[in-house]
Protein backbone atom coordinates (compact mmCIF):
# COMPACT_ATOMS: atom_id res chain seq x y z
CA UNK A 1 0.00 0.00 0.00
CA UNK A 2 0.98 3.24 -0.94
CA UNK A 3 1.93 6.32 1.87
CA UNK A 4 2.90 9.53 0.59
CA UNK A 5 2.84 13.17 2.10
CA UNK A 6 -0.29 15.04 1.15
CA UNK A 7 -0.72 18.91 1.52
CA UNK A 8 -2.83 20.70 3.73
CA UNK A 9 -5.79 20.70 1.88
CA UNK A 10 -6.02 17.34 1.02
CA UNK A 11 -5.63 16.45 5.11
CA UNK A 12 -8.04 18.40 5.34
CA UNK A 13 -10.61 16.86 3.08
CA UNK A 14 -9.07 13.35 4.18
CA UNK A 15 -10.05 14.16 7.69
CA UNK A 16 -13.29 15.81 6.65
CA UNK A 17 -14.40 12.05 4.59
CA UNK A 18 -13.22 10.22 7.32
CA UNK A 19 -15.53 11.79 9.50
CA UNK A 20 -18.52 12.67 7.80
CA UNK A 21 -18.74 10.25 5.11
CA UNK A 22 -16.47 6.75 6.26
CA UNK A 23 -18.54 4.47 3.27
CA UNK A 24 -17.06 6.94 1.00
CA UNK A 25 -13.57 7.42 2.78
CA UNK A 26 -13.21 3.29 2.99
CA UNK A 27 -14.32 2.63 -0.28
CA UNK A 28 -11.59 5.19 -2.37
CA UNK A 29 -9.33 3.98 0.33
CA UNK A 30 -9.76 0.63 -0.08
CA UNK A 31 -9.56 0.96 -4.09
CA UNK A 32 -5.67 1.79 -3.34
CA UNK A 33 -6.85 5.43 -5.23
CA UNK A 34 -6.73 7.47 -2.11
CA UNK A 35 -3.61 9.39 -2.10
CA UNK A 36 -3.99 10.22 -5.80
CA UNK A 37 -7.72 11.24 -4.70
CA UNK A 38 -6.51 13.70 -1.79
CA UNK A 39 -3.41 14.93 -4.07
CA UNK A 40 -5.81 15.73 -6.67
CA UNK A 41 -7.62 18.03 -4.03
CA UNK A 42 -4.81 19.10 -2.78
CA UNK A 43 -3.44 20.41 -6.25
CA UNK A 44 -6.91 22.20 -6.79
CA UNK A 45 -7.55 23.76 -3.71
CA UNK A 46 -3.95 25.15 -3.71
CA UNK A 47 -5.03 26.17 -7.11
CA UNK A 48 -7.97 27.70 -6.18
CA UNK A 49 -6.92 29.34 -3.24
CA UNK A 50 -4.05 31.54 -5.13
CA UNK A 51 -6.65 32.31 -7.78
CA UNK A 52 -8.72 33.62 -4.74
CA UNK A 53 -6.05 35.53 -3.16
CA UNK A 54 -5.15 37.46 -6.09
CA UNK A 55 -8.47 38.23 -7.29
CA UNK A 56 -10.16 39.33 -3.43
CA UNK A 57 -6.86 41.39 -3.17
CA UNK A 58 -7.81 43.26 -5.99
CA UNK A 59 -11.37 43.37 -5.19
CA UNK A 60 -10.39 45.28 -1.59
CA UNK A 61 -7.88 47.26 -3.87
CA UNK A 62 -4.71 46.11 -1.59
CA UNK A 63 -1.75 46.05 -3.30
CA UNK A 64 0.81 43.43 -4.11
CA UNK A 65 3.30 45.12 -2.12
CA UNK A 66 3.53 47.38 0.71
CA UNK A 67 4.40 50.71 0.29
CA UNK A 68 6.80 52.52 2.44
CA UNK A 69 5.65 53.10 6.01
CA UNK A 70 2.42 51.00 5.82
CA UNK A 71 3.74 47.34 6.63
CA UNK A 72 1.59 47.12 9.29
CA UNK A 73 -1.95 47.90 7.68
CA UNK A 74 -0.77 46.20 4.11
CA UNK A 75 -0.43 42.76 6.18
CA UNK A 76 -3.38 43.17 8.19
CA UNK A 77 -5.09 43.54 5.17
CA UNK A 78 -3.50 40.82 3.38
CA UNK A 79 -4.18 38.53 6.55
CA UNK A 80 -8.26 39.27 5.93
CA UNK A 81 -7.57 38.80 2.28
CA UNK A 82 -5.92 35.34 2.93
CA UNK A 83 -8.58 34.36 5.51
CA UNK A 84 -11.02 34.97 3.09
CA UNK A 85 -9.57 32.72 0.79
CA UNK A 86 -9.10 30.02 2.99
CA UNK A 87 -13.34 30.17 3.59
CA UNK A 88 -13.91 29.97 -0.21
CA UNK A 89 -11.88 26.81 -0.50
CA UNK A 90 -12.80 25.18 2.65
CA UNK A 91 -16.51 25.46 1.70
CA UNK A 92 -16.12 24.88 -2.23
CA UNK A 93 -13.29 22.14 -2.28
CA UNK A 94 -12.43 20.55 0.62
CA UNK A 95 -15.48 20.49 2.57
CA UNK A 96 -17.67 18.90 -0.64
């Protein structure tokens, strides 16, 4: 049997199927498909969530870089951005 290291997103959607839906965890598990499953995820979540990123940052007008003297607000601002992000993926990808 296969074992291979899976990103965050796809431990995240392993852990979500093992809880919430084990006939479905057991059976892609048992089929020996299971780490190319959650790597699959993984790779479109990751995807997804840079896609995100980029476009809410634009949508809340932050730039890509902070300008001189305004560290402080710039990553605040990207921390939101990022945050938000992390819900769209979470409830479109990994929690599906």
């Amino acid at each position: 049997m296969e074992n291979r290291p899976i990103g965050r997103w796809g431990r995240l959607h392993q852990d979500y199927l093992r809880d919430t839906e084990p006939g479905r965890y057991r059976c892609i598990f048992l089929s020996n498909g299971i780490w190319d499953y959650l790597d699959a995820i993984d790779e479109e979540a990751q995807r997804e969530y840079d896609e995100k990123v980029s476009e809410i940052r634009i949508q809340m007008g932050v730039r890509e870089k902070a300008a001189d003297g305004e560290q402080e607000s710039w990553q605040e601002q990207m921390r939101i951005v990022r945050m938000l992000a992390e819900e769209c993926v979470l409830r479109d990808i990994v929690y599906k």
